[in-house]
N, C-alpha and C. Protein backbone atom coordinates (compact mmCIF):
# COMPACT_ATOMS: atom_id res chain seq x y z
N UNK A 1 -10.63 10.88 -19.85
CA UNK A 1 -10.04 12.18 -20.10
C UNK A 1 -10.72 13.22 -19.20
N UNK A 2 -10.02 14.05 -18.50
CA UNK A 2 -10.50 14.78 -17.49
C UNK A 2 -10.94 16.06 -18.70
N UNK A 3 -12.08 17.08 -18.07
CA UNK A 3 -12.08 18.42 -19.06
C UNK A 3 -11.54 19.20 -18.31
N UNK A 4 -11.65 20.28 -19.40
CA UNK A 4 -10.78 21.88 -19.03
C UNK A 4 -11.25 22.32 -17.73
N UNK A 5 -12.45 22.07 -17.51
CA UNK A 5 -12.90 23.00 -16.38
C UNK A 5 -12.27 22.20 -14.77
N UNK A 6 -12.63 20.92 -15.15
CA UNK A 6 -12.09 20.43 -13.62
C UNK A 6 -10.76 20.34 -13.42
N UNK A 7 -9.63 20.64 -14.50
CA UNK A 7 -8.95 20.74 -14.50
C UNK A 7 -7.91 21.95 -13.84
N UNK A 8 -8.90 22.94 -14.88
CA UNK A 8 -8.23 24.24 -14.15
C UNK A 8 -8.41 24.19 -12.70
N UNK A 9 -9.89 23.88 -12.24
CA UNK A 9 -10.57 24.03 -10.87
C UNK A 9 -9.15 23.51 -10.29
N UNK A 10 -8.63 21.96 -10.50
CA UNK A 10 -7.65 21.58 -9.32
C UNK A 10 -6.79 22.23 -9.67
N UNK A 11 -5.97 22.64 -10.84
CA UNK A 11 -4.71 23.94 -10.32
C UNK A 11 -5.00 24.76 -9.64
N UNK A 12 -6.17 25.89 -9.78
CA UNK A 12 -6.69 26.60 -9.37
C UNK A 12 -6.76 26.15 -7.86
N UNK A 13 -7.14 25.46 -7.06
CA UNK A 13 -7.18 25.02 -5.83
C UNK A 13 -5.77 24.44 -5.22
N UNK A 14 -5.05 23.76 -5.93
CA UNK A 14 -4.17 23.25 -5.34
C UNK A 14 -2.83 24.82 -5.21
N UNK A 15 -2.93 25.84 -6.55
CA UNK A 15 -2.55 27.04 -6.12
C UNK A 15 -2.50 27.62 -5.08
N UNK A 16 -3.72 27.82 -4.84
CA UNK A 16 -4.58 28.93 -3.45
C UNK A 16 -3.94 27.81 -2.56
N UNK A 17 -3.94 26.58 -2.01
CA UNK A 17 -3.64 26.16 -1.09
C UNK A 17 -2.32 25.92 -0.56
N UNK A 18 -1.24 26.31 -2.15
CA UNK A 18 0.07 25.99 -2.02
C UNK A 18 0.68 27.71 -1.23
N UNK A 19 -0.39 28.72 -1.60
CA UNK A 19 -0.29 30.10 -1.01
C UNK A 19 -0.69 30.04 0.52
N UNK A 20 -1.56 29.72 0.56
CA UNK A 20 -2.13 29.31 1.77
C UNK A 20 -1.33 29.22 3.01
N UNK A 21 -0.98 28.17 2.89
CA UNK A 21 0.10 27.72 3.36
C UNK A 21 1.21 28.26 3.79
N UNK A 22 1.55 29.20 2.04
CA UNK A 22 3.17 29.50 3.06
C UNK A 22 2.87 30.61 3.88
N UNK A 23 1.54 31.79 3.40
CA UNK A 23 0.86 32.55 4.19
C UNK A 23 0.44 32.39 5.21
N UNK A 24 0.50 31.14 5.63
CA UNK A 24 0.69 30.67 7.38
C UNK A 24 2.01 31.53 7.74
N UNK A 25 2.75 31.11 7.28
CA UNK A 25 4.19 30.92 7.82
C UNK A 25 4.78 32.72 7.49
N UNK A 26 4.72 33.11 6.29
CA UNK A 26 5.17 34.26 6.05
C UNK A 26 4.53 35.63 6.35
N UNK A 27 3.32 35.30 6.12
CA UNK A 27 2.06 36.75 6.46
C UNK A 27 1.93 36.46 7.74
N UNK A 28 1.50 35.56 8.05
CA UNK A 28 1.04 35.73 9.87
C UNK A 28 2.57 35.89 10.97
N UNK A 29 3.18 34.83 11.05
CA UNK A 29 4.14 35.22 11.22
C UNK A 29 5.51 36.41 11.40
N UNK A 30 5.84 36.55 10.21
CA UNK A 30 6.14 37.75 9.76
C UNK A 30 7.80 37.28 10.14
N UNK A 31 8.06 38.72 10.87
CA UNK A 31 9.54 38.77 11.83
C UNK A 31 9.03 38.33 13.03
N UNK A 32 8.17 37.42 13.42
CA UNK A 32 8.23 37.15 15.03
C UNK A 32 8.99 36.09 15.23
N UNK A 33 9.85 36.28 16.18
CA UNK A 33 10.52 34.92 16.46
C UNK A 33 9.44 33.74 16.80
N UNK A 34 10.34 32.77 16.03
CA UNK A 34 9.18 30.94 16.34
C UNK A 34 9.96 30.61 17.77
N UNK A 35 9.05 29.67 18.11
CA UNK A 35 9.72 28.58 19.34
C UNK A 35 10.54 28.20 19.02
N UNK A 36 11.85 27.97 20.18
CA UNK A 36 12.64 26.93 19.71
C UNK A 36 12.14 25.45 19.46
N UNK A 37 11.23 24.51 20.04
CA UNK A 37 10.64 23.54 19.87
C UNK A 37 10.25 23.69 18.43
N UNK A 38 9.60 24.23 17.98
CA UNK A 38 9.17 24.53 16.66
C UNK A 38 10.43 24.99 15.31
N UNK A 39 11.36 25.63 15.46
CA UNK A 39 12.31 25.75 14.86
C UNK A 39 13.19 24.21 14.67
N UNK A 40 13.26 23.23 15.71
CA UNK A 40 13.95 22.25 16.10
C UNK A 40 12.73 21.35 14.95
N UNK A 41 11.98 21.39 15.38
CA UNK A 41 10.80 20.43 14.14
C UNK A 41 11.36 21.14 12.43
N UNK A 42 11.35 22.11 12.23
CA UNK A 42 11.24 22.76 11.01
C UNK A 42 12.59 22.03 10.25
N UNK A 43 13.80 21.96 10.53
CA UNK A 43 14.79 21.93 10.53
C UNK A 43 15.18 20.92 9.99
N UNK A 44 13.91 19.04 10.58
CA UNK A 44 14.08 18.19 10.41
C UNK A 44 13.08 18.05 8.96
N UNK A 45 12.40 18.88 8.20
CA UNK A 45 11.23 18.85 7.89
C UNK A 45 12.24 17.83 6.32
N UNK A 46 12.74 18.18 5.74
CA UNK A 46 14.12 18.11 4.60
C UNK A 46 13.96 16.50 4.83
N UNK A 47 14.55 16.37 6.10
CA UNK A 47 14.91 15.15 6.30
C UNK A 47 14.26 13.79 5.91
N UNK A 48 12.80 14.39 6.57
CA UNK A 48 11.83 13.36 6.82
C UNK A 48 11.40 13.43 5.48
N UNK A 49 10.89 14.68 4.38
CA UNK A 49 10.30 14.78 3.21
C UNK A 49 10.78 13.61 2.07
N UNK A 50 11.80 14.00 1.91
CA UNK A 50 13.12 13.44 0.91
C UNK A 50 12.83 11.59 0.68
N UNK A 51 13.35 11.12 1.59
CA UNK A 51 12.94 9.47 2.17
C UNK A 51 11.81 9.57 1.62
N UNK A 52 10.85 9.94 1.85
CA UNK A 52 9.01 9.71 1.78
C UNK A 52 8.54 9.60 0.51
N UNK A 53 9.63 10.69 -0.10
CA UNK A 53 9.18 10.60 -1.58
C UNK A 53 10.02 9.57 -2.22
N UNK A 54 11.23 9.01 -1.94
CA UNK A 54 12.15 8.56 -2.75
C UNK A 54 11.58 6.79 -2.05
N UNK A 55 11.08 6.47 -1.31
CA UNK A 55 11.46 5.18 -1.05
C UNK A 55 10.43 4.00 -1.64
N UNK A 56 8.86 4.72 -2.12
CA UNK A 56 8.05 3.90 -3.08
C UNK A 56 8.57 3.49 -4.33
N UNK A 57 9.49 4.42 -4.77
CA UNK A 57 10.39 4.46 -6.10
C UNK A 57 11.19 3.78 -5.99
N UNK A 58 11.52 2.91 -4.87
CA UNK A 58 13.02 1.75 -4.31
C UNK A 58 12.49 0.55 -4.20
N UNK A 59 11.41 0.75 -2.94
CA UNK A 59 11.15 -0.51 -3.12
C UNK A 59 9.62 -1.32 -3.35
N UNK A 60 8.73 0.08 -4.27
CA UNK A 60 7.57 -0.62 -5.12
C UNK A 60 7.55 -0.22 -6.66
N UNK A 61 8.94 -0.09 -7.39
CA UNK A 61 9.05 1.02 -8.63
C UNK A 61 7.65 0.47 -9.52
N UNK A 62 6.92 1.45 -10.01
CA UNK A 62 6.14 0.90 -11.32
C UNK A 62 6.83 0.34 -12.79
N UNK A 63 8.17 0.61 -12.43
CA UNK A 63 8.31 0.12 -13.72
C UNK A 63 8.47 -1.43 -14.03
N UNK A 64 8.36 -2.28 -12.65
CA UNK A 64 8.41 -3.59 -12.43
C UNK A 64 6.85 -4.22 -11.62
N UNK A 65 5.87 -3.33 -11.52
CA UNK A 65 4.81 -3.85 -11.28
C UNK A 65 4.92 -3.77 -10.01
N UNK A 66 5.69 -3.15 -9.02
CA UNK A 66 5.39 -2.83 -7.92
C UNK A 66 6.28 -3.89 -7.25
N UNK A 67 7.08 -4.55 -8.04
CA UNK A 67 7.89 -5.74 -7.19
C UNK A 67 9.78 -5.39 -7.32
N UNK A 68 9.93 -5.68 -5.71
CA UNK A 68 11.32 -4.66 -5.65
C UNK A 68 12.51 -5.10 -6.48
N UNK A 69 13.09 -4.01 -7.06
CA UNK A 69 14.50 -4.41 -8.13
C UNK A 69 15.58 -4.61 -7.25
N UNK A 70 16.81 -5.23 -7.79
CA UNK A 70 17.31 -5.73 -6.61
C UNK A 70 18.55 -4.28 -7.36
N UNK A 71 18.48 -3.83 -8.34
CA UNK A 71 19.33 -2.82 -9.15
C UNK A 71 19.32 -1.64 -7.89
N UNK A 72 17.81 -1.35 -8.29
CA UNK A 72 17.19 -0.23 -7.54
C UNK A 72 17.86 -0.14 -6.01
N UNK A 73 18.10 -1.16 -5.67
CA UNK A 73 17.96 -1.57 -3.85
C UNK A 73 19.52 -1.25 -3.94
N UNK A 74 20.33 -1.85 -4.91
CA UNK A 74 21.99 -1.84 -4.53
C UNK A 74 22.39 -0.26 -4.77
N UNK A 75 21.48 0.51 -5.85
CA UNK A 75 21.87 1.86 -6.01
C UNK A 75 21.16 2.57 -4.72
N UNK A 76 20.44 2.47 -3.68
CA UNK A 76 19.76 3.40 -3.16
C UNK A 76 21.00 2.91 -1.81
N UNK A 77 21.21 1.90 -1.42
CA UNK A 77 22.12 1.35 -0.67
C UNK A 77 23.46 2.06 -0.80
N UNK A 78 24.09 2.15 -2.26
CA UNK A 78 25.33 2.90 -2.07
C UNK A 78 25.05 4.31 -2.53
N UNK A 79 23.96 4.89 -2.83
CA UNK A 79 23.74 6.67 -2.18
C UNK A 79 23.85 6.85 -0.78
N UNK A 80 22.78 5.74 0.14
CA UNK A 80 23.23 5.88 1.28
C UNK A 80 23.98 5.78 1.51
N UNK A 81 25.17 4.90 1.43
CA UNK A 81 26.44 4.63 2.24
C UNK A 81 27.18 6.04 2.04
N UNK A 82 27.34 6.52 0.60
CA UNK A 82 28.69 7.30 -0.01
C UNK A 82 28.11 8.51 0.82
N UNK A 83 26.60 8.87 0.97
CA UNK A 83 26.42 10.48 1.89
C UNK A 83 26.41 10.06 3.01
N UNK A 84 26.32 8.88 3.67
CA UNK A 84 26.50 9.17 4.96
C UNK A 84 28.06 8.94 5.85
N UNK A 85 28.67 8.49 4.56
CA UNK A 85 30.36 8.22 4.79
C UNK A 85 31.13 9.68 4.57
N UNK A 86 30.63 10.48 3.56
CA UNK A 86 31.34 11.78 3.10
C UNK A 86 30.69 12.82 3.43
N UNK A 87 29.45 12.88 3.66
CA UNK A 87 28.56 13.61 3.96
C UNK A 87 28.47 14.85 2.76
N UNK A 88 28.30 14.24 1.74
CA UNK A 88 28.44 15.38 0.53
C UNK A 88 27.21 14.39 -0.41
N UNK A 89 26.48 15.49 -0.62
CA UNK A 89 25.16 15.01 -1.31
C UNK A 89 25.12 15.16 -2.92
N UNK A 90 25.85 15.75 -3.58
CA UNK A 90 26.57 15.25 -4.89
C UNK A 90 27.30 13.94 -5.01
N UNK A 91 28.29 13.88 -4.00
CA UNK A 91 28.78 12.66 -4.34
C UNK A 91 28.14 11.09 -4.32
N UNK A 92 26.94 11.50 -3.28
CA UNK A 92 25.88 10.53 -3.14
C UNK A 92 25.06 9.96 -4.23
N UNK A 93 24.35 10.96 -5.24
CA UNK A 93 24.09 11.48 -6.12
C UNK A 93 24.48 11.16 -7.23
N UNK A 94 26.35 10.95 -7.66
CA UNK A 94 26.73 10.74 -8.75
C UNK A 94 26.60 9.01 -8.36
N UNK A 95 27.21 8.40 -7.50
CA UNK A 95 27.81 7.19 -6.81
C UNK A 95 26.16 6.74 -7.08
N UNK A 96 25.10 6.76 -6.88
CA UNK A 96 24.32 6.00 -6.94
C UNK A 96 23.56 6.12 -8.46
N UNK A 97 23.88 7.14 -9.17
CA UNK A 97 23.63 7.27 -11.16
C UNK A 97 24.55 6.18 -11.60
N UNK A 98 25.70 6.34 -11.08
CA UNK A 98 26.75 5.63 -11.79
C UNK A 98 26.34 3.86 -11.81
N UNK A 99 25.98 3.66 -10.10
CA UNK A 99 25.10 2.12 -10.11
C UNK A 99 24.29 2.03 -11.05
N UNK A 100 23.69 2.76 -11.73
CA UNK A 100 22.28 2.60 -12.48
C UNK A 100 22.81 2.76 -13.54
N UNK A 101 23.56 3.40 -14.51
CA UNK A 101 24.28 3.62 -15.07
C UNK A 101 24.90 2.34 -15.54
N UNK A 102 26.00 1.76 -14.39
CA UNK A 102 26.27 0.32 -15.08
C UNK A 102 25.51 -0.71 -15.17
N UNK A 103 24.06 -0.79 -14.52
CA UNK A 103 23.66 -1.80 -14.62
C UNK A 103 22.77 -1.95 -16.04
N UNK A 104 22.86 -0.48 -16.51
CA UNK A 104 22.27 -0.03 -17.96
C UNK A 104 20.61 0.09 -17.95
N UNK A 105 20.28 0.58 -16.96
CA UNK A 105 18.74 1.07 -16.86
C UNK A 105 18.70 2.87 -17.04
N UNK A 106 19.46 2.92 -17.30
CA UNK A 106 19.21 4.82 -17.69
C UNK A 106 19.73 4.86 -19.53
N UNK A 107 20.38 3.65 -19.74
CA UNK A 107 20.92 3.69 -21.39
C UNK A 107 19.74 2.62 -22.03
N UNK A 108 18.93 2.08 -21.15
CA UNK A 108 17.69 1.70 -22.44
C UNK A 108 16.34 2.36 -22.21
């Protein structure tokens, strides 16, 4: 059991650093125009994030001990397909609940 104090300490730190941060970008910055090179990086930032977080959850889920579901794999397969066929990220979204959905891992 962690205590109160080291606790607060890491909100408390991970706060200031989540400010930090955007105070790079917003205080220093300001209204100055960025590089285009740098605008062209920013742009992709979405892209690359998203995947990074979603793909340990595909193919090491904890809820199987780290060994890949083949459920998991057919629903992440047809999110991909349906957004990159329609290019609509709801429909991606419902189309890959609905896989999970019938295979009945969100109803137990």
């Amino acid at each position: 059991m962690i205590d109160s104090t080291t606790l607060w300490t890491v909100i408390l730190a991970l706060g200031f650093g989540s400010f930090a941060l955007r105070f790079v970008f917003l205080g220093f910055v300001g209204n100055r125009p960025l590089p285009g090179w740098l605008l062209r990086h920013l742009r992709y930032t979405a892209v690359a994030v998203l995947p990074a977080l979603i793909a340990p959850l595909i193919l090491w889920p904890a809820a199987n001990n780290g060994e890949p579901d083949p459920t998991r794999l057919i629903a992440a397969t047809v999110t991909f397909a349906v957004g990159f066929a329609t290019r609509n990220v709801i429909a991606a979204m419902i189309c890959g609940a609905l896989v999970m959905l019938a295979s009945g891992y969100i109803l137990t």
